[in-house]
Protein backbone atom coordinates (compact mmCIF):
# COMPACT_ATOMS: atom_id res chain seq x y z
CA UNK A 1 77.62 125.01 58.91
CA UNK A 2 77.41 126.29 55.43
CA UNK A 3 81.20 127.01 53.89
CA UNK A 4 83.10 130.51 54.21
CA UNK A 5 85.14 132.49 52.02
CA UNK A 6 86.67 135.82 50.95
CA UNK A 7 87.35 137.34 47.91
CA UNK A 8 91.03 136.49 46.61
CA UNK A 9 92.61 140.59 46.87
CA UNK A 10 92.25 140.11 50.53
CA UNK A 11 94.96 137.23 50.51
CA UNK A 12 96.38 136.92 47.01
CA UNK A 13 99.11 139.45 45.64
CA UNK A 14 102.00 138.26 43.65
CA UNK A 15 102.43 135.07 45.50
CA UNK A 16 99.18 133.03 44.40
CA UNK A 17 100.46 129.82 46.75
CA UNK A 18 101.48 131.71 50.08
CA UNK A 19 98.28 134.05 49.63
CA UNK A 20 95.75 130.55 48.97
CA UNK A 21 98.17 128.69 52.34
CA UNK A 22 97.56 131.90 54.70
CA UNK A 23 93.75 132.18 53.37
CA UNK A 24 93.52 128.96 54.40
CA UNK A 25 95.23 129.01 57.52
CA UNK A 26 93.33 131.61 58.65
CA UNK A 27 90.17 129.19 58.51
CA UNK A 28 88.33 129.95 55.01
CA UNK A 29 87.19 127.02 52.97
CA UNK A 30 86.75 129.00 49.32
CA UNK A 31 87.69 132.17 47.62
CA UNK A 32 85.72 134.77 45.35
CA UNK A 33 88.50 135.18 42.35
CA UNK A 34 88.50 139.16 41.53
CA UNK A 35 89.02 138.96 37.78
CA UNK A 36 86.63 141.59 37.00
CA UNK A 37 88.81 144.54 36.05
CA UNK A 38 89.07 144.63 32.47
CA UNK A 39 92.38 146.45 32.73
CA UNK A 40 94.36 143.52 34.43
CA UNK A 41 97.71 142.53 32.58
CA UNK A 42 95.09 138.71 32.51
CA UNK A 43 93.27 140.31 29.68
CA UNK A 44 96.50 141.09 27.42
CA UNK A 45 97.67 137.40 27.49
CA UNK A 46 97.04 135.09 24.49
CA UNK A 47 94.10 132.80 24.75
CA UNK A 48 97.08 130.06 25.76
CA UNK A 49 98.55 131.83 28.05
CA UNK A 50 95.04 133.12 29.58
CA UNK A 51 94.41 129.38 30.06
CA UNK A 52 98.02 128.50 31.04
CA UNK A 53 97.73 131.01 34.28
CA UNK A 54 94.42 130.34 35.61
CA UNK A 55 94.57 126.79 35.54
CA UNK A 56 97.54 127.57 37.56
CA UNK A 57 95.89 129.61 39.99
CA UNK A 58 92.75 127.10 40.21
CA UNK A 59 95.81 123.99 40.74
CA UNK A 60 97.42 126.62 43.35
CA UNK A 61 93.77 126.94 45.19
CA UNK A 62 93.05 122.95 44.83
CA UNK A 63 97.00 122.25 46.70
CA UNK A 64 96.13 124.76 49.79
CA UNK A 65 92.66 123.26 50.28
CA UNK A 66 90.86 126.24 49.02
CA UNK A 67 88.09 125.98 46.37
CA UNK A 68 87.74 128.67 44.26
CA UNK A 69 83.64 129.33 44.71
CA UNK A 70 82.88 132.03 42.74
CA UNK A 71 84.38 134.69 40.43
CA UNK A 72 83.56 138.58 40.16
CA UNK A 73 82.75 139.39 36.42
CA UNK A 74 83.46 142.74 34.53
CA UNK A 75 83.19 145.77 36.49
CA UNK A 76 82.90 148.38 35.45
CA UNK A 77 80.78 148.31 32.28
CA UNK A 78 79.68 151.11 29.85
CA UNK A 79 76.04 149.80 28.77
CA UNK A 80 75.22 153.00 26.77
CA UNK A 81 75.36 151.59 23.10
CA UNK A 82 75.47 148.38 21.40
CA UNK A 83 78.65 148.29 20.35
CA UNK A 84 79.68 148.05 24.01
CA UNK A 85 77.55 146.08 24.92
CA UNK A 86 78.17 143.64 22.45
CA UNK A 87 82.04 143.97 23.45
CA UNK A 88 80.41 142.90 27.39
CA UNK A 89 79.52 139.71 26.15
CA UNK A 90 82.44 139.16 24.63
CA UNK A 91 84.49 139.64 27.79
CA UNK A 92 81.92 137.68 29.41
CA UNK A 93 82.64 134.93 27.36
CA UNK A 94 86.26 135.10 27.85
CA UNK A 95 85.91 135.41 31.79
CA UNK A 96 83.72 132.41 31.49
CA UNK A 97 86.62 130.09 29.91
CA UNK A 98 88.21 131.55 32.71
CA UNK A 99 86.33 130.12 35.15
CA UNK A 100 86.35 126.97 33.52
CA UNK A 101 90.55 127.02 33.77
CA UNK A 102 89.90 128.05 37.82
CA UNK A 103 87.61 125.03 37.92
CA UNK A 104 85.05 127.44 39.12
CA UNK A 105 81.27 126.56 38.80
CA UNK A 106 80.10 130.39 39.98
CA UNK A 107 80.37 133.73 38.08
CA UNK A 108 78.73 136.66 39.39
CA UNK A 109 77.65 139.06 36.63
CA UNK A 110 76.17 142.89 36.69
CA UNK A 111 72.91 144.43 35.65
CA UNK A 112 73.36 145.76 32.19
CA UNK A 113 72.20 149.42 32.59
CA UNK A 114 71.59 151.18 29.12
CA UNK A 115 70.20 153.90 31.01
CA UNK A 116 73.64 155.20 33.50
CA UNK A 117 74.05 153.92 37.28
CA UNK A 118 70.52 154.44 38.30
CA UNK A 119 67.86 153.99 35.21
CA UNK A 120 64.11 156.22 35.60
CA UNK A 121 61.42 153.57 36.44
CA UNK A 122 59.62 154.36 33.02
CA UNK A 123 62.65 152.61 31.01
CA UNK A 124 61.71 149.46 33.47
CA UNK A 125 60.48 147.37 30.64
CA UNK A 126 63.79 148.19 27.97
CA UNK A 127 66.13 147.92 31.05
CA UNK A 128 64.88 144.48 31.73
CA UNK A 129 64.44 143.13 28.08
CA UNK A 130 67.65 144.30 27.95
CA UNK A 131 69.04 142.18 30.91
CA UNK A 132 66.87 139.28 30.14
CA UNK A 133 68.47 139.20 26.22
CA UNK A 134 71.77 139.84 27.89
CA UNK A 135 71.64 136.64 29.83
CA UNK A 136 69.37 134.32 27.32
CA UNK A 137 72.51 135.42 24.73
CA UNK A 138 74.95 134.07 27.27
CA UNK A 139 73.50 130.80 28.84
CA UNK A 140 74.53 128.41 25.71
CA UNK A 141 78.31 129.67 26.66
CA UNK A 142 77.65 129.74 30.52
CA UNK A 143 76.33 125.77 29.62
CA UNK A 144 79.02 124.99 27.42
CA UNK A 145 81.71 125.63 30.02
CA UNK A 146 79.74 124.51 33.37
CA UNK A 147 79.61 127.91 34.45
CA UNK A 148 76.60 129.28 36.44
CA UNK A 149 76.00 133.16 35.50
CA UNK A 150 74.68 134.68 39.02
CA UNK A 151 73.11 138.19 38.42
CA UNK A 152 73.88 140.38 41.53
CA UNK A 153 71.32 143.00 43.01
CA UNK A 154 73.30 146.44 42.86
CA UNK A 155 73.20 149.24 45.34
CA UNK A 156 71.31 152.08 43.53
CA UNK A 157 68.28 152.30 40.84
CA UNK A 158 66.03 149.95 39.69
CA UNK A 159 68.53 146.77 39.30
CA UNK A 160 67.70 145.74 43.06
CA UNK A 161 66.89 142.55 44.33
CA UNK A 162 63.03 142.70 43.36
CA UNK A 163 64.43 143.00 39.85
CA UNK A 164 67.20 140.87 39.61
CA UNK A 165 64.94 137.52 41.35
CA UNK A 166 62.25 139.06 38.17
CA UNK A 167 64.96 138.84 35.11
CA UNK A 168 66.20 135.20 36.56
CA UNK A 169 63.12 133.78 37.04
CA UNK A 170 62.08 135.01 33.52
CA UNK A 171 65.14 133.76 31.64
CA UNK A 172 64.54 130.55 33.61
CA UNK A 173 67.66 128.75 32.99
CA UNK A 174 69.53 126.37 35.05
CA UNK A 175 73.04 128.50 34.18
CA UNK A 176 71.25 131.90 35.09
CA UNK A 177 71.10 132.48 38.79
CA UNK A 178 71.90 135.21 41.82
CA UNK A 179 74.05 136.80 43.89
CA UNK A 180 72.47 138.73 46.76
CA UNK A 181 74.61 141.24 47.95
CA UNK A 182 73.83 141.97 51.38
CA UNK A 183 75.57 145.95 51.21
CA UNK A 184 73.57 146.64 48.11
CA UNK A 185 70.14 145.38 49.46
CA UNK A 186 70.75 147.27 53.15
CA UNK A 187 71.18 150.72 50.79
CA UNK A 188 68.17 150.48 49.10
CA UNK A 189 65.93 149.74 51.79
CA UNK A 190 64.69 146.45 50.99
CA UNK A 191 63.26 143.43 53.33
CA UNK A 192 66.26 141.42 53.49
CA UNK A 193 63.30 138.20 54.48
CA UNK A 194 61.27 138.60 52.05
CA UNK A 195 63.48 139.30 49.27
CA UNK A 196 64.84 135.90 49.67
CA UNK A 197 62.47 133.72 50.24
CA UNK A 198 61.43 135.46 47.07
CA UNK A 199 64.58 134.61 45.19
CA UNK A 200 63.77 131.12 46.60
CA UNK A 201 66.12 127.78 44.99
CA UNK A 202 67.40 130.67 42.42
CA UNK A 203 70.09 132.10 44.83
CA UNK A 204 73.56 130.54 44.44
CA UNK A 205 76.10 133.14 45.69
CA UNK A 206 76.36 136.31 48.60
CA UNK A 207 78.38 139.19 48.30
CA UNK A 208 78.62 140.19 52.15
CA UNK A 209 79.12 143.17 53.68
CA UNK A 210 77.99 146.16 56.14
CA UNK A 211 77.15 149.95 55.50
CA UNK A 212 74.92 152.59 56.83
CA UNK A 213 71.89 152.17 54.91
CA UNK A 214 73.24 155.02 52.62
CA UNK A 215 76.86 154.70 51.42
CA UNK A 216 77.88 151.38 49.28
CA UNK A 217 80.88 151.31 52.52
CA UNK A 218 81.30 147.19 52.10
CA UNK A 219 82.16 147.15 55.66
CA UNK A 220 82.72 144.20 57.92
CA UNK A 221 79.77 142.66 59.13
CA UNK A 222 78.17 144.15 62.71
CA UNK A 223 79.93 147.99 62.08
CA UNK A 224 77.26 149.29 61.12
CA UNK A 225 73.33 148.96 60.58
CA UNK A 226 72.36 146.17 58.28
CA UNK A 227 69.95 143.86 59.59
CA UNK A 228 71.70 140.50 59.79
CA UNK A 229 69.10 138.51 61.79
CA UNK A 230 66.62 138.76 59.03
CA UNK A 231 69.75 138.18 56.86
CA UNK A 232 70.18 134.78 58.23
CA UNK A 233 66.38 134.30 58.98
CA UNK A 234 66.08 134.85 54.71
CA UNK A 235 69.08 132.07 54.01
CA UNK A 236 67.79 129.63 56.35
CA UNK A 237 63.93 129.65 54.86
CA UNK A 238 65.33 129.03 51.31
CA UNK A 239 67.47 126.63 52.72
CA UNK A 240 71.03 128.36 51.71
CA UNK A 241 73.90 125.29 51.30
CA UNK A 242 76.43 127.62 49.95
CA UNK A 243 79.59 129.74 51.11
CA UNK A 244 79.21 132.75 52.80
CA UNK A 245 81.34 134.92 50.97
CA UNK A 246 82.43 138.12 52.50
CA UNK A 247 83.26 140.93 50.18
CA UNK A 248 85.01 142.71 52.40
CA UNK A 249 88.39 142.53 53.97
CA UNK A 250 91.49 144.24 56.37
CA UNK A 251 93.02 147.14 54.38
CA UNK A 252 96.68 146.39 53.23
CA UNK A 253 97.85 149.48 54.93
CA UNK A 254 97.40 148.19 58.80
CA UNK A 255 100.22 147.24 60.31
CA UNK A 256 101.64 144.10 60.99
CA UNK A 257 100.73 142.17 63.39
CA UNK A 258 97.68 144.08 63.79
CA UNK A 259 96.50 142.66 60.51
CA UNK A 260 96.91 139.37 61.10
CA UNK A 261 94.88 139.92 64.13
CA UNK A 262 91.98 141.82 62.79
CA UNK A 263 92.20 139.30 59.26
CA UNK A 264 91.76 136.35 62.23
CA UNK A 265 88.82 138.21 63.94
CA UNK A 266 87.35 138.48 60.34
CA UNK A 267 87.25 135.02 59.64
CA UNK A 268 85.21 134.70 63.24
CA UNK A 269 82.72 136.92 62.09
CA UNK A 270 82.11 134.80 58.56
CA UNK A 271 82.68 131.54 60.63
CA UNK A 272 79.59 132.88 63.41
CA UNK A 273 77.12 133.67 60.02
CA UNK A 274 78.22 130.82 58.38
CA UNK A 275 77.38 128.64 61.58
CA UNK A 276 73.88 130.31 61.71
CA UNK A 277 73.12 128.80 58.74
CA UNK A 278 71.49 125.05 58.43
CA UNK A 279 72.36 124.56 54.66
């Protein structure tokens, strides 16, 4: 059985150790570290102190048995000029030392989209020079720090999984890989098989969730209509030995003990897709 995990907001408030003990307790192995707001009070701390928490955090994970698998990168992002996106990279960089502090290896990173949410499939070739100068730009950095970039599929457009697994295996780097998420594939239609055994040796990190084939809903897994036999069918014939990382979680506002049930129930569901898997 490959490893499981959940991203940290579903565990982690103000106390980092309780949050990594009861994540743990509960039966995961690894977190996804939700640093990508680029609003958090993290981003107003000195470079010192910016190293000085998250090595904290990453010692915090290490003590409750938790590794810290994978981080979520800037989101949102205004790609419309150059001076912002120049200012992406930039924050990029800085959540990459981050990463390194965490002693996290993963970072999963967005699309840039010049073009708004969706992009018109006649700015195809600028939207992916775009994303393939992007990611050539960082992988020095990414290598520097022992961080692997992973470019995630997103739920609308052209940036789908077809065009991520096109930019990656372009850029050809051993610090620029992908994140499939499962929520964004199921709402634009694609062949969750065949896209990836396309992505092949290239895939390093999942972003799981449910939805209706329509609305971005990251639901738990089996609410809805994704198709999570091909799902595992796709892992197992590209021989998948990571964590399967559910983006999803129990909403803070159901009661107690209710939650606790429903957050146990949760980690059955990751432990049954995780066990599907041969790694």
């Amino acid at each position: 059985m490959i490893k499981t995990g959940i991203q940290s907001n579903a565990y982690l408030t103000e106390d980092i150790d309780g949050g990594f003990a009861k994540l743990k307790s509960h039966g995961y192995d690894c977190a996804d570290y939700r640093m990508e707001n680029p609003n958090l009070p993290l981003y107003a701390l000195t470079e010192t102190e910016y190293e000085r928490y998250l090595t904290g955090v990453g010692l915090s994970a290490k003590k409750n048995g938790v590794e810290i698998f994978q981080t979520h990168g800037l989101w949102p992002t205004d790609d419309t000029t150059a001076s912002n996106r120049r200012k992406k990279i930039e924050t990029y960089k800085k959540q990459i030392r981050g990463n390194a502090y965490l002693g996290c290896k993963n970072m999963v990173v967005h699309p840039c989209m010049p073009f708004g949410w969706f992009g018109n499939k006649e700015d195809y070739e600028q939207i992916f020079a775009m994303n393939a100068e992007e990611l050539t730009a960082l992988a020095p950095y990414a290598k520097e720090y022992g961080v692997t970039l992973c470019l995630e599929n997103m739920p609308g457009g052209i940036t789908n999984g077809a065009f991520v697994n096109e930019v990656v295996k372009t850029v050809n780097d051993d610090f620029i890989k992908i994140c499939f998420d499962t929520g964004h594939a199921h709402t634009q239609k694609e062949d969750f098989y065949q896209t990836l055994k396309a992505m092949g040796e290239d895939l390093r990190v999942l972003h799981v969730h449910d939805n209706n084939g329509k609305n971005d809903l990251h639901a738990i897994p089996f609410q809805y209509t994704l198709d999570w036999e091909a799902f595992v069918c796709g892992l197992n014939s590209v021989g998948y030995g990571g964590c399967m990382s559910l983006e999803t979680f129990v909403p803070n506002k159901t009661p107690q003990p209710m939650r606790e049930q429903m957050q146990k129930a949760l980690f059955g569901i990751c432990k049954y897709l995780a066990g599907r898997i041969e790694g």
